[in-house]
Structure formats: C-alpha cells, structure tokens
C-alpha atoms as a PDB file:
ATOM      1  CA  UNK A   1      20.708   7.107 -22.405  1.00  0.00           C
ATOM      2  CA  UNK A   2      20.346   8.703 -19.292  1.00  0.00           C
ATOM      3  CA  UNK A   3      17.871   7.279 -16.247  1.00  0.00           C
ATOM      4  CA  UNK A   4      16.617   9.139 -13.015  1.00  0.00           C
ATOM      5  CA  UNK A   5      15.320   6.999 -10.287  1.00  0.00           C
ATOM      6  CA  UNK A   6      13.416   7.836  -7.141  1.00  0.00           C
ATOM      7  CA  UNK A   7      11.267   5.197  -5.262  1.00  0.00           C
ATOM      8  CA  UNK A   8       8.974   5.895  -2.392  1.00  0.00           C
ATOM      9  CA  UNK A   9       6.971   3.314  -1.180  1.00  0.00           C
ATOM     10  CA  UNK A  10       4.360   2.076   1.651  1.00  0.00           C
ATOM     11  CA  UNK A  11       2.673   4.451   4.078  1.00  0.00           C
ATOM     12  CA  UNK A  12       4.385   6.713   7.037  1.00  0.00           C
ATOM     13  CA  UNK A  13       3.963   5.028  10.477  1.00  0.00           C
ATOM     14  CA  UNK A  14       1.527   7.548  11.039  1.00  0.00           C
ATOM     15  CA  UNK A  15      -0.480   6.914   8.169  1.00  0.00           C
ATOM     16  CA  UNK A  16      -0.439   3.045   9.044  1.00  0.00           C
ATOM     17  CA  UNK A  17      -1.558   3.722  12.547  1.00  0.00           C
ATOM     18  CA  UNK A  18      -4.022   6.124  11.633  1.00  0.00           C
ATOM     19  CA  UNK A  19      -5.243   3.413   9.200  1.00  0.00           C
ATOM     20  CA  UNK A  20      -5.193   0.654  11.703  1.00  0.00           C
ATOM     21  CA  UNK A  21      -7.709   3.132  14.039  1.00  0.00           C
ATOM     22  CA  UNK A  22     -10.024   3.876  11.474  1.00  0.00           C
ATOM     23  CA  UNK A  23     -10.155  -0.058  10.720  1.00  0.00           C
ATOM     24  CA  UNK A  24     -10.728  -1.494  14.188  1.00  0.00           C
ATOM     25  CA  UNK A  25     -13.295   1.723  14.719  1.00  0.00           C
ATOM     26  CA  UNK A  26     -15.298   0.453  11.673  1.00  0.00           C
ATOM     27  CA  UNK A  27     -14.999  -3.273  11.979  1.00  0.00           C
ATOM     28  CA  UNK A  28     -16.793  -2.834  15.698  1.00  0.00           C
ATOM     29  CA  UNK A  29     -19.336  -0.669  15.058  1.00  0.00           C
ATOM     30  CA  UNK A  30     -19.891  -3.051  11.436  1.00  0.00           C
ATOM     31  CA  UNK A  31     -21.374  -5.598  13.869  1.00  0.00           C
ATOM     32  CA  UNK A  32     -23.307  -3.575  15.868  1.00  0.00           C
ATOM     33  CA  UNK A  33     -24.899  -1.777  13.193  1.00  0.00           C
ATOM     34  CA  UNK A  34     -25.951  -5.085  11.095  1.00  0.00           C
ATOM     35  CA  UNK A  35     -27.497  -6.661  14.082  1.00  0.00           C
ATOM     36  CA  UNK A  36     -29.502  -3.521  15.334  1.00  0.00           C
ATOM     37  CA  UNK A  37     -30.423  -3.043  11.090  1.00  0.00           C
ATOM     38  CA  UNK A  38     -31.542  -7.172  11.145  1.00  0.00           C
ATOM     39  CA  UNK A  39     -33.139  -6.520  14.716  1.00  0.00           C
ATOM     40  CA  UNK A  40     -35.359  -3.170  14.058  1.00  0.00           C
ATOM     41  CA  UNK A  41     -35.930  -3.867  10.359  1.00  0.00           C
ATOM     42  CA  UNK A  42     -34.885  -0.824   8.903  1.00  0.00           C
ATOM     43  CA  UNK A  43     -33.092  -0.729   5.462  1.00  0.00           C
ATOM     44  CA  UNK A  44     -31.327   2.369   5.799  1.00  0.00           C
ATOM     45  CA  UNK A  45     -29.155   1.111   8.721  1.00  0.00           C
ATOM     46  CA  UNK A  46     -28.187  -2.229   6.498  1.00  0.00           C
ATOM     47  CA  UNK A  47     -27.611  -0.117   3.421  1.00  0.00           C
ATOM     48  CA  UNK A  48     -25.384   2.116   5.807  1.00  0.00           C
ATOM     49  CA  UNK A  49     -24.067  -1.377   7.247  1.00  0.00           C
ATOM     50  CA  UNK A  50     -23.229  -2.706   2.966  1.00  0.00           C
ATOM     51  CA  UNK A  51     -21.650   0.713   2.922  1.00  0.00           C
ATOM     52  CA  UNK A  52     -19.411   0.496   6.272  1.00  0.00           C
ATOM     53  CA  UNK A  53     -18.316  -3.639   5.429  1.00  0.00           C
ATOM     54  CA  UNK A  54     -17.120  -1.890   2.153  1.00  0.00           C
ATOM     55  CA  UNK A  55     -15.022   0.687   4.345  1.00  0.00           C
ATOM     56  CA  UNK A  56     -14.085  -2.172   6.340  1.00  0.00           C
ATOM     57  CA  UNK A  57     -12.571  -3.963   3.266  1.00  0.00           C
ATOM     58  CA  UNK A  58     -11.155  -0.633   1.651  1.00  0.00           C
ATOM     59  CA  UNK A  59      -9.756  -0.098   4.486  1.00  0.00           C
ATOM     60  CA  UNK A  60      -8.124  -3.904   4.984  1.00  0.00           C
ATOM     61  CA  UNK A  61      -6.781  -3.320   1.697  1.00  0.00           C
ATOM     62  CA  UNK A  62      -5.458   0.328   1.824  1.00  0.00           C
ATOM     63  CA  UNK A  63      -2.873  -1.565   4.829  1.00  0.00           C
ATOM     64  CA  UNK A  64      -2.475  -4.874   2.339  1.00  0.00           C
ATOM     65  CA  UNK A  65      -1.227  -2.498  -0.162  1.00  0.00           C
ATOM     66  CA  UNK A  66       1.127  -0.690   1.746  1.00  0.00           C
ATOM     67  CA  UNK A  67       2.808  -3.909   2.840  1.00  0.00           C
ATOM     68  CA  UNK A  68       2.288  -5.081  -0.522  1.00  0.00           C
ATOM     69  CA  UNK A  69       4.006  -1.961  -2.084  1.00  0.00           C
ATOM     70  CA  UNK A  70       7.021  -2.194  -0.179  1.00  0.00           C
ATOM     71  CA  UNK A  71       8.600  -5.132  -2.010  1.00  0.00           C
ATOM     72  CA  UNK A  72      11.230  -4.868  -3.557  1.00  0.00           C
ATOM     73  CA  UNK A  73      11.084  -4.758  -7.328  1.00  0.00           C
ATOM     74  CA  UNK A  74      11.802  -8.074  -8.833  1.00  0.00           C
ATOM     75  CA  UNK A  75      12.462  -9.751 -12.496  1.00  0.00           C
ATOM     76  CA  UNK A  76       9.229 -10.593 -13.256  1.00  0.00           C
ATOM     77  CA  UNK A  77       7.783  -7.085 -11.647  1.00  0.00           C
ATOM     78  CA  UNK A  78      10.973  -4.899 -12.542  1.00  0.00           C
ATOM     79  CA  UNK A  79       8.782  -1.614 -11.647  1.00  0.00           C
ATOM     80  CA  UNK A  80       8.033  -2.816  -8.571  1.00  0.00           C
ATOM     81  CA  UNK A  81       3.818  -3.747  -6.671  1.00  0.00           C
ATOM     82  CA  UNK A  82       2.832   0.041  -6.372  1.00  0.00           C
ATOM     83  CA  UNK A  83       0.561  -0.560  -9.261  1.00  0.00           C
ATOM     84  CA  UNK A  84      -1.762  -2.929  -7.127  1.00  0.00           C
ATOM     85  CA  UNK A  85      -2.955   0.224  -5.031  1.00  0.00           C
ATOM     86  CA  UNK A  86      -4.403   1.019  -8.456  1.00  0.00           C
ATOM     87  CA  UNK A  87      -6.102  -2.415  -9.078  1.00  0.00           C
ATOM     88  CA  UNK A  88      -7.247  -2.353  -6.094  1.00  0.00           C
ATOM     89  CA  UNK A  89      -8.837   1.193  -6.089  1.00  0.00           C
ATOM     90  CA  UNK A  90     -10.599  -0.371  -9.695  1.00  0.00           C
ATOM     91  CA  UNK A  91     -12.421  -3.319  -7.598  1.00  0.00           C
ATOM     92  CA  UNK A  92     -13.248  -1.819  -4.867  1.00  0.00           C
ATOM     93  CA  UNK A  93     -15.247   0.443  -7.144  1.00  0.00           C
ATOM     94  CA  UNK A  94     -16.846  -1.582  -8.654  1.00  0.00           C
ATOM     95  CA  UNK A  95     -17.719  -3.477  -5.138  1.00  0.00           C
ATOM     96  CA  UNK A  96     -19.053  -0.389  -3.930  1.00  0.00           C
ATOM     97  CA  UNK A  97     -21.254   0.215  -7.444  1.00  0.00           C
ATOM     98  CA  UNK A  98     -22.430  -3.402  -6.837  1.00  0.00           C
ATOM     99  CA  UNK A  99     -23.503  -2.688  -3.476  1.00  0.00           C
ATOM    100  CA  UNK A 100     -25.584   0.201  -4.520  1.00  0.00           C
ATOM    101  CA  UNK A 101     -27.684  -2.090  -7.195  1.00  0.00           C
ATOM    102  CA  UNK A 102     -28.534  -4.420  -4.251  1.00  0.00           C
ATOM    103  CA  UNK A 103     -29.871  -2.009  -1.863  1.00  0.00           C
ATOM    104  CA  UNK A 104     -31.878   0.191  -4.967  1.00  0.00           C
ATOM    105  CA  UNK A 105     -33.306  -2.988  -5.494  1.00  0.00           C
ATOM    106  CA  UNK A 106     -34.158  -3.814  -1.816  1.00  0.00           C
ATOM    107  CA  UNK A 107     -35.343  -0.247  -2.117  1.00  0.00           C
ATOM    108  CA  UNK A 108     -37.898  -0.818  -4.614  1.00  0.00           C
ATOM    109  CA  UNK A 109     -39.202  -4.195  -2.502  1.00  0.00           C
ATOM    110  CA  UNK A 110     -39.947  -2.208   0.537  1.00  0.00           C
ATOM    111  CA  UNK A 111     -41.447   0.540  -1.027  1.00  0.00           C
ATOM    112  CA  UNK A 112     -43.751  -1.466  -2.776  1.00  0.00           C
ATOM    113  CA  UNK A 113     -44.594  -3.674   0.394  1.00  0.00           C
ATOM    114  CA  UNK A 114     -43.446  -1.373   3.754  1.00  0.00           C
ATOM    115  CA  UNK A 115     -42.291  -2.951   6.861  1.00  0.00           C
ATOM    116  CA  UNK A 116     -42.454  -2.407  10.294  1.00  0.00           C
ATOM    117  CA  UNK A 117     -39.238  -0.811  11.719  1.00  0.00           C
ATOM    118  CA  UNK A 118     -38.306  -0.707  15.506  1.00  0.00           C
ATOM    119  CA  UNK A 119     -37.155   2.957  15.503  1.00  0.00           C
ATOM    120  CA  UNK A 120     -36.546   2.655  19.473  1.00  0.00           C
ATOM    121  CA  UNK A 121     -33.385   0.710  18.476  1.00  0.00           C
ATOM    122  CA  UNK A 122     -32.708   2.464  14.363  1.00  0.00           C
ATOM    123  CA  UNK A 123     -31.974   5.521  15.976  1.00  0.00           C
ATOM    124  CA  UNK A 124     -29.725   4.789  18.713  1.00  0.00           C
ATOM    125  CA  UNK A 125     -27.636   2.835  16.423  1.00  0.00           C
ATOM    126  CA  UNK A 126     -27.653   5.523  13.357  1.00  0.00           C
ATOM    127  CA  UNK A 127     -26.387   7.888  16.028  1.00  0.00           C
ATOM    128  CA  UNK A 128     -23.831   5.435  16.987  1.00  0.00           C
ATOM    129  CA  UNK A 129     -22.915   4.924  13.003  1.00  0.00           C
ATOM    130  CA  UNK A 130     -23.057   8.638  12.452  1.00  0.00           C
ATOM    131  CA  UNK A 131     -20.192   9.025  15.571  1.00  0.00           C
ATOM    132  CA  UNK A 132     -17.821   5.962  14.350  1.00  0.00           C
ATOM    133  CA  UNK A 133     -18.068   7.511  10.496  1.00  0.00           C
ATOM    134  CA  UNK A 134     -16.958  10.878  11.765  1.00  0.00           C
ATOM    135  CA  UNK A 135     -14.062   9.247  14.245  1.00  0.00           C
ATOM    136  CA  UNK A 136     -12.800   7.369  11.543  1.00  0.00           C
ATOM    137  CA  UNK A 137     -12.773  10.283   9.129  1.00  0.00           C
ATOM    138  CA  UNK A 138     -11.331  12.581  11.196  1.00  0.00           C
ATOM    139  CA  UNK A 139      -8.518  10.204  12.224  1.00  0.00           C
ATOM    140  CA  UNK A 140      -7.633   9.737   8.525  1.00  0.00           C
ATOM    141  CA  UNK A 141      -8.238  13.602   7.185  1.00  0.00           C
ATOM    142  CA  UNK A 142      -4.535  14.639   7.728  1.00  0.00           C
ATOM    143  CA  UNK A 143      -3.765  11.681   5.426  1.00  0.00           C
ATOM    144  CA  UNK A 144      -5.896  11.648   3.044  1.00  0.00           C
ATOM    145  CA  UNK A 145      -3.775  12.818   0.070  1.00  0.00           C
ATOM    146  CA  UNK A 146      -1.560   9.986   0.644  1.00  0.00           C
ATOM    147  CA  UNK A 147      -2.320   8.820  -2.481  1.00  0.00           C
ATOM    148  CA  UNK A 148      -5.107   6.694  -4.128  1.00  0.00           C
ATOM    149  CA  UNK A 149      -6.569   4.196  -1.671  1.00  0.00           C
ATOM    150  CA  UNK A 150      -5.957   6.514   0.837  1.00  0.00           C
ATOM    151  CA  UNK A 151      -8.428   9.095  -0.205  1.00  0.00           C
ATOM    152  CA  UNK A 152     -10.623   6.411  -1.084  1.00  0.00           C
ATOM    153  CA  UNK A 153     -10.966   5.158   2.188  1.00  0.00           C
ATOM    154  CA  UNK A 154     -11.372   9.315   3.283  1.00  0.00           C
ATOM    155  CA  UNK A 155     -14.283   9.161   0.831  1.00  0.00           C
ATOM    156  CA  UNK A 156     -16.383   6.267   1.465  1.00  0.00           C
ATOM    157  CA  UNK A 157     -16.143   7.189   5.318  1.00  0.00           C
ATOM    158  CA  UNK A 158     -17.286  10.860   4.884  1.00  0.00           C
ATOM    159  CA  UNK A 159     -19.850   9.247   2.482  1.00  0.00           C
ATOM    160  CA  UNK A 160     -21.254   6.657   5.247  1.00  0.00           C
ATOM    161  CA  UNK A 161     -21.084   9.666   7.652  1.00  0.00           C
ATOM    162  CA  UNK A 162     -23.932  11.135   5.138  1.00  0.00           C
ATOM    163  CA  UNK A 163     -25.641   7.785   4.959  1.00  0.00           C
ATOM    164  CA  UNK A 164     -25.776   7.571   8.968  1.00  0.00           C
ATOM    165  CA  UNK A 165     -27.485  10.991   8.923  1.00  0.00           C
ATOM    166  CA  UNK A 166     -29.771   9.730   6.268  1.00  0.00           C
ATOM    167  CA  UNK A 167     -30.721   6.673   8.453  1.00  0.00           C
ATOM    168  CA  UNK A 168     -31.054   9.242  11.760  1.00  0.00           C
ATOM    169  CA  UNK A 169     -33.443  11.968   9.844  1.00  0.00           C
ATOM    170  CA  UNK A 170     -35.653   8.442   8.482  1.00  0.00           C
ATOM    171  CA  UNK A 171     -36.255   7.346  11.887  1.00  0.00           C
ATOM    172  CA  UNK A 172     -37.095  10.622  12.859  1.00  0.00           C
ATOM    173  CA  UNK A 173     -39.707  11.037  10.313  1.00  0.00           C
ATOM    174  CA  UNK A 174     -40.904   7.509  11.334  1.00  0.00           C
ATOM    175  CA  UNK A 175     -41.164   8.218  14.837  1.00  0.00           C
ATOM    176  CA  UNK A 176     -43.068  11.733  14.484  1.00  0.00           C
ATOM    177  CA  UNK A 177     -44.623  10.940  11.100  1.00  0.00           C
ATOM    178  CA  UNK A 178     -45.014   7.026  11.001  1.00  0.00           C
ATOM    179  CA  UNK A 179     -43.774   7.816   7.250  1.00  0.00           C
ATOM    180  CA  UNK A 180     -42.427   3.935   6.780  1.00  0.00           C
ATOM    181  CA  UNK A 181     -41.857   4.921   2.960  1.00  0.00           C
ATOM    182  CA  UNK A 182     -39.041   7.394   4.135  1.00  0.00           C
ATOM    183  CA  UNK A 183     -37.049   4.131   5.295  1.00  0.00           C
ATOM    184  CA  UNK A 184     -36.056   2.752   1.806  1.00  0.00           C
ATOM    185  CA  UNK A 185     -36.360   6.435   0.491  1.00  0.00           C
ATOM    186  CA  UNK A 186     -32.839   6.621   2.208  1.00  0.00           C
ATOM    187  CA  UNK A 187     -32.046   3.846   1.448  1.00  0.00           C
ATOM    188  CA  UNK A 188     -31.641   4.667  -2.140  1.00  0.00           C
ATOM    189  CA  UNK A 189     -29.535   8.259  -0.998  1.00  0.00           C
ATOM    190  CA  UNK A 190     -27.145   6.320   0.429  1.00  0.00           C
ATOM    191  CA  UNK A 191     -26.762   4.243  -2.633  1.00  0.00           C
ATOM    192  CA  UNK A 192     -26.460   7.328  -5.293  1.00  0.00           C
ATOM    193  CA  UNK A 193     -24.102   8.582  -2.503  1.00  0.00           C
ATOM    194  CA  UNK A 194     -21.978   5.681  -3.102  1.00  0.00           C
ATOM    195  CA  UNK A 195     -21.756   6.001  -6.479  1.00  0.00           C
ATOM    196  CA  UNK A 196     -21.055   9.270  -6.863  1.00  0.00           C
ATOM    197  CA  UNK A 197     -18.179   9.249  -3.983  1.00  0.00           C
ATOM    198  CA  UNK A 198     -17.085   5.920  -6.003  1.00  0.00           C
ATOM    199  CA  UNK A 199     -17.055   7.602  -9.679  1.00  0.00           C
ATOM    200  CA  UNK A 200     -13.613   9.361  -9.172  1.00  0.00           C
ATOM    201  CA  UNK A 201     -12.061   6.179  -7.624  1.00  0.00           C
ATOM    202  CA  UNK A 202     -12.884   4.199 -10.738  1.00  0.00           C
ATOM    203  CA  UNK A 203     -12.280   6.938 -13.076  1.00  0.00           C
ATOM    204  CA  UNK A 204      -8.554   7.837 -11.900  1.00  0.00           C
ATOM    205  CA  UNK A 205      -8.065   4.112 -11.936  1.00  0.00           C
ATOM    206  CA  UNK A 206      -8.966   3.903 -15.310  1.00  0.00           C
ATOM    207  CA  UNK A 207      -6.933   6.435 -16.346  1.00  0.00           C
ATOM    208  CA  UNK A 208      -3.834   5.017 -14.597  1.00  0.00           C
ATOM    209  CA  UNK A 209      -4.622   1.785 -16.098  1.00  0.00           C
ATOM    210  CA  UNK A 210      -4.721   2.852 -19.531  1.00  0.00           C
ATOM    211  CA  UNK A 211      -1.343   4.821 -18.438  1.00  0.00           C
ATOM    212  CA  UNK A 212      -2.749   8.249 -19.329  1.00  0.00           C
ATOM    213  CA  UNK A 213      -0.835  11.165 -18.834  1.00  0.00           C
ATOM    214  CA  UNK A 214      -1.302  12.075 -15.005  1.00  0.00           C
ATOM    215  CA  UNK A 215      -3.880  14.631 -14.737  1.00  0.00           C
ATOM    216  CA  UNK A 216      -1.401  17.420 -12.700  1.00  0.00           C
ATOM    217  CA  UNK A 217       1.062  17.554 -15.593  1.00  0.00           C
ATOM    218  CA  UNK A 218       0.823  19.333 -19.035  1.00  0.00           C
ATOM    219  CA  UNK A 219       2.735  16.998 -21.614  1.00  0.00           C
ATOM    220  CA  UNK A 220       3.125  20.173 -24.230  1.00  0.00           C
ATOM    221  CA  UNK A 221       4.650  22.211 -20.865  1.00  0.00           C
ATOM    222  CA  UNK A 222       7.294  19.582 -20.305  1.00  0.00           C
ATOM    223  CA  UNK A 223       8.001  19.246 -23.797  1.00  0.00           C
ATOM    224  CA  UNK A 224       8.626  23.025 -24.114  1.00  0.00           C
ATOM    225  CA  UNK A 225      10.903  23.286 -20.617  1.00  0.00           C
ATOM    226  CA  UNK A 226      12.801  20.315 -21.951  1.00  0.00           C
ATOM    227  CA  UNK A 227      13.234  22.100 -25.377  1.00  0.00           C
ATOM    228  CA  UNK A 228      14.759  25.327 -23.180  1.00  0.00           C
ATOM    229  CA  UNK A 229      17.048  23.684 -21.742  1.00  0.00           C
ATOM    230  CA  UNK A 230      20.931  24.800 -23.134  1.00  0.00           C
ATOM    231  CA  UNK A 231      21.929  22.278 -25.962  1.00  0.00           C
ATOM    232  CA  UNK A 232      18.311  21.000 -26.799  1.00  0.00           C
ATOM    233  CA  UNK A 233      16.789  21.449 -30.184  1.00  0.00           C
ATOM    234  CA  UNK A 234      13.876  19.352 -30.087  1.00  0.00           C
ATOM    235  CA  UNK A 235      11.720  17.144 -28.046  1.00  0.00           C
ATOM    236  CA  UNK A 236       9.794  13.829 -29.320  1.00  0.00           C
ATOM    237  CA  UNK A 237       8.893  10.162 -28.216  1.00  0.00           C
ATOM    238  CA  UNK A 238       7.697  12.194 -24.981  1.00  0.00           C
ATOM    239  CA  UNK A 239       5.477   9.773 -22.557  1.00  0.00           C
ATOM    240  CA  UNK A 240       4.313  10.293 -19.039  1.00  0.00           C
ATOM    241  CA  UNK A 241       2.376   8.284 -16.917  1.00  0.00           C
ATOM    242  CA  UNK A 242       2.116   6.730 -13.364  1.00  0.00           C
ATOM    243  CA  UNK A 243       2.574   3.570 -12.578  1.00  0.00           C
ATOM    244  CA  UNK A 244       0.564   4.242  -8.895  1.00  0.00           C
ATOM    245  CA  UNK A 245      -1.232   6.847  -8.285  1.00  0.00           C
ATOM    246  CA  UNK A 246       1.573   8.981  -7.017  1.00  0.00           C
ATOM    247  CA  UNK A 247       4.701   7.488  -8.638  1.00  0.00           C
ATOM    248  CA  UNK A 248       4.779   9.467 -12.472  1.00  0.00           C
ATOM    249  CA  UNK A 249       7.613   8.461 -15.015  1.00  0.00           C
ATOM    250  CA  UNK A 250       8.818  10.175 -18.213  1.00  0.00           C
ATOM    251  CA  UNK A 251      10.176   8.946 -21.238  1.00  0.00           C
ATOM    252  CA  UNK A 252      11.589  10.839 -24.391  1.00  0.00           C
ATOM    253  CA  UNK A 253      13.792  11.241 -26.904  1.00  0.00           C
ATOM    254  CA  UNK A 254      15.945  14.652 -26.886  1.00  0.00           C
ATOM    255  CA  UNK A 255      17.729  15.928 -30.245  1.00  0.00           C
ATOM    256  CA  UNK A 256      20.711  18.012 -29.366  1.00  0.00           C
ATOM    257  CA  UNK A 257      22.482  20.846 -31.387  1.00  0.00           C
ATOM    258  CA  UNK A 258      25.864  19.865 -33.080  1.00  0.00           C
ATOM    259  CA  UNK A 259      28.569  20.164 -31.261  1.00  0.00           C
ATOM    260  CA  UNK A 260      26.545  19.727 -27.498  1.00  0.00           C
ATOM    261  CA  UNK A 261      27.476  17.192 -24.510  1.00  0.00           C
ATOM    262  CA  UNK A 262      25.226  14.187 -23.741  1.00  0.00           C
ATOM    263  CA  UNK A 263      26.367  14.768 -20.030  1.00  0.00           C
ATOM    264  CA  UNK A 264      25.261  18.471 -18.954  1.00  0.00           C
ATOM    265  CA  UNK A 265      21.735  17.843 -21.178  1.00  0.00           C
ATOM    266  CA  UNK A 266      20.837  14.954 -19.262  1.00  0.00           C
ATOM    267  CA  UNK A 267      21.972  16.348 -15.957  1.00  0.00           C
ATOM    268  CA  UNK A 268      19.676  19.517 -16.956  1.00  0.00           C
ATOM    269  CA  UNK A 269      16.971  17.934 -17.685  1.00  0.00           C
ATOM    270  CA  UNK A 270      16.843  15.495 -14.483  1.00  0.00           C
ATOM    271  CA  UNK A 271      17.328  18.170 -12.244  1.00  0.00           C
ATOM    272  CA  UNK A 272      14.481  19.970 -14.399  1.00  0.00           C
ATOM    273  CA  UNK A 273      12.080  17.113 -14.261  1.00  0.00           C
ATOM    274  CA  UNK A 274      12.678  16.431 -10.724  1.00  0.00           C
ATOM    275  CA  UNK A 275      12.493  19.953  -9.284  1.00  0.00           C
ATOM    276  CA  UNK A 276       9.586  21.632 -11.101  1.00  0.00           C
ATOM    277  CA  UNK A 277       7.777  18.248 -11.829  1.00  0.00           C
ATOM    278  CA  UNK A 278       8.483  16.271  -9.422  1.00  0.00           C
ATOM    279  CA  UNK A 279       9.198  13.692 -11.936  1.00  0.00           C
ATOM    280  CA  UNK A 280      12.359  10.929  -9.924  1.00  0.00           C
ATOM    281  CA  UNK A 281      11.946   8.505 -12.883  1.00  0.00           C
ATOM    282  CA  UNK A 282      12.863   9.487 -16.203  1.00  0.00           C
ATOM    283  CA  UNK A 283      14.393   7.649 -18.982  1.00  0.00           C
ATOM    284  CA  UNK A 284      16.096  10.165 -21.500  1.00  0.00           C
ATOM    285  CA  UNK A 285      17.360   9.536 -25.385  1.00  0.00           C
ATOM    286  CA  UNK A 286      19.731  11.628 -26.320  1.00  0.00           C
ATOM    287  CA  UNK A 287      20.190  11.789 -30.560  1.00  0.00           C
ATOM    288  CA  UNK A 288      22.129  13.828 -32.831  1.00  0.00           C
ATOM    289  CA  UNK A 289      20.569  15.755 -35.555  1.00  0.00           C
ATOM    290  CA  UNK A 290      20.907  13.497 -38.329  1.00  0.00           C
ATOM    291  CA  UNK A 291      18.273  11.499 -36.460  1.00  0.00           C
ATOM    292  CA  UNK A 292      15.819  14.323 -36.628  1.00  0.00           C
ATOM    293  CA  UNK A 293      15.191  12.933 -40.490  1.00  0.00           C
ATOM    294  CA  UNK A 294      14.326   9.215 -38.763  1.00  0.00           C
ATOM    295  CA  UNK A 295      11.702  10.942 -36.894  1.00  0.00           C
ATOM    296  CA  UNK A 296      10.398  13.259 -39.629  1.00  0.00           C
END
C-alpha cells in the first residue's frame, strides 16, 4: 500500500488582506445603501442592498474558512476542515436563491401598486454602490481562482456591480420618464442575476458533495497513464474526488506483472499523479495477478 500526501491549506496573506478590503469596503457602503433604499423608496437599491449583505456574509465566511481550514487534521476529522469551504459555498447558495424569491415577490407588490421614489437621493447612492462593487471586485480579481468561496465572493460582487447599474439606469428612466414601473422592473434583474451567478456555486458544491470526480480530470485518462507505467498490467477500484474544492485525492488498486517490484510502481505512479495531475494524495493497492480473478 503506498500513500502520497500533500496538504495546502488557508489563504496567502495576500489573499486574506485582499479579502479583509473587499469586506470592510462592502460592510460600509451596506449601510449606506439600505438607509438611502429605506429613505428614497426605491426597490432596486434594497434588492442591490439583500444582494451586497449577502457579499458581506460570503465574504465573512470566505475569511472564517480560511482560519477554519487551517486546523490541523484531527481523529474525528482525519482529512482535515477544508471540506467546510464546500458547505459553506452550498448555503450561501441557497441564501442568495432565497434572497431572490423575496425581492421577485416585493417585485410583483410594487408593480401592482407603484410607489413614489426620491430619485434625488437613488441615484447618488446607486452610483456610490456601483463604485464600492467595482473596488471590491477589482481588489479580489487577481485572487479569484483561489478556490471555491473565493470565486464566489468574485461573482456575487461583479454580479451586484450589474445590479448597481440596474438601480442607476431605473432612476434615470424615473427622473426623465417618471416610468415608476421601471423601479421593481430591476428589481427582478438583479434577482435572476443572482441566481444565475449563484447556479455554478451550488452546482460545483453539489458535485463535491456527492464526491464526483473533479470536473478537470478524465478518470479513463488516469486509468490509462497508470496502466503505462513499467510493471503495470491493469488498473481497477480507481476513485477520484475532492474533498475541497481544490484538494483532489485518488484511490486504486494496481495489478502488477509477475515478477515486478511494489517499490519502483508506486514511486512511478506518485510522481505520475503528482506531476501531470497534480494529484499530492493518493492511496495505491498494489496486487499480484492471481487477484485479477477476485476482481473478474
């Protein structure tokens, strides 16, 4: 049995400053925009404000998880806490998705029964939204591949950029036009908006979840390179999955010819997994060939 460990967790000091901007950028401009949404009555800018307190928390969480993930694994959790980026990815999409009901709802109030909107104070503030969105995306674009919660976060704030310019080109048209409808109209943009920049989230969390095989690997690929390697005859039992978003691990069981070495196979085939799949965490079977009948 042969293992191959690698373990890389919690964020660069870069990305956790970077993070820690983008946070105290949104949580500001969060209070600004729900009292000038409560104070000038339009929808749009508290849709855009249900959208930013949702960046707020991704955010919050995106830094709870990267202190979270750097403890140490532990009996109970032998493969360590990077699988709570994951869970939290899953919830936060489903926050977001319940967000989006609420303000469709809302939506359909106001259209059916307008409301006067102060746009003297909607715009200034949607211009004010649209400039924090875009700060805190652009502080957070170099890291956004970081893994899971990290392009979450790059989502939602390039989505609540759009929503801002939704709210902006509303009180336009309600200052030249005195088109109130246009208002909730919005409104619902930013929700689809939402969803749709949420559906990938939830969808890649599923998939971890139900430990699929991670979607930049070919199982059938790795089962033939492991099969070419000197000594192997036959590949089976083969698993991959992640157990975060960025952490994959392998699992198989390798048949080797008569007369072969368990030693140079599994050195091989770490060194294989590792440099052309980036693959530090693999646990490896090595079985004769009387076990190929076991197997069928």
């Amino acid at each position: 049995m042969g293992h191959g460990h690698g373990h890389d967790h919690g964020h660069g000091d870069s990305s956790r400053k970077a993070l820690w901007y983008a946070f105290l950028i949104n949580a500001a401009f969060l209070v600004i925009e729900i009292i000038g949404g409560w104070i000038s009555g339009s929808l749009a800018l508290l849709a855009d404000a249900g959208h930013m307190l949702s960046d707020v928390a991704a955010l919050a969480v995106v830094l709870w998880v990267g202190y979270i993930a750097k403890k140490r694994a532990t009996a109970n959790h032998s493969y360590g806490f990077g699988r709570v980026e994951v869970l939290s990815g899953f919830l936060n999409g489903l926050v977001l998705w319940a967000i989006s009901i609420g303000i469709a709802v809302e939506a359909w109030r106001r259209l059916q029964a307008p409301q006067e909107i102060d746009v003297a104070i909607m715009l200034p503030v949607a211009v004010a939204g649209l400039l924090a969105n875009a700060g805190s995306a652009w502080v957070l674009y170099a890291h956004r591949s970081h893994d899971l919660n990290m392009r979450a976060a790059f989502l939602h704030l390039m989505a609540d950029a759009a929503g801002s310019v939704g709210a902006i080109l509303a009180g336009f048209a309600i200052l030249l036009k005195g088109w109130t409808w246009v208002d909730p109209a919005a409104s619902v943009l930013i929700a689809v908006l939402i969803v749709v920049s949420s559906w990938s989230l939830i969808r890649e969390s599923v998939h971890i979840l139900l430990e699929g095989t991670p979607p930049d690997l070919n199982l059938e690929e790795i089962r033939q390179a492991l099969v070419e390697i000197d000594g192997v005859r036959s590949c089976h039992d083969l698993h991959v999955w992640n157990v975060s978003s960025r952490e994959p691990m392998l699992s198989a069981h390798l048949q080797r010819e008569h007369g072969c070495t368990t030693a140079p196979i599994l050195d091989a085939a770490k060194q294989l997994l590792l440099e052309k799949y980036h693959i530090r965490h693999s646990t490896l079977q090595i079985e004769d060939e009387r076990c190929e009948e076991l197997h069928g």
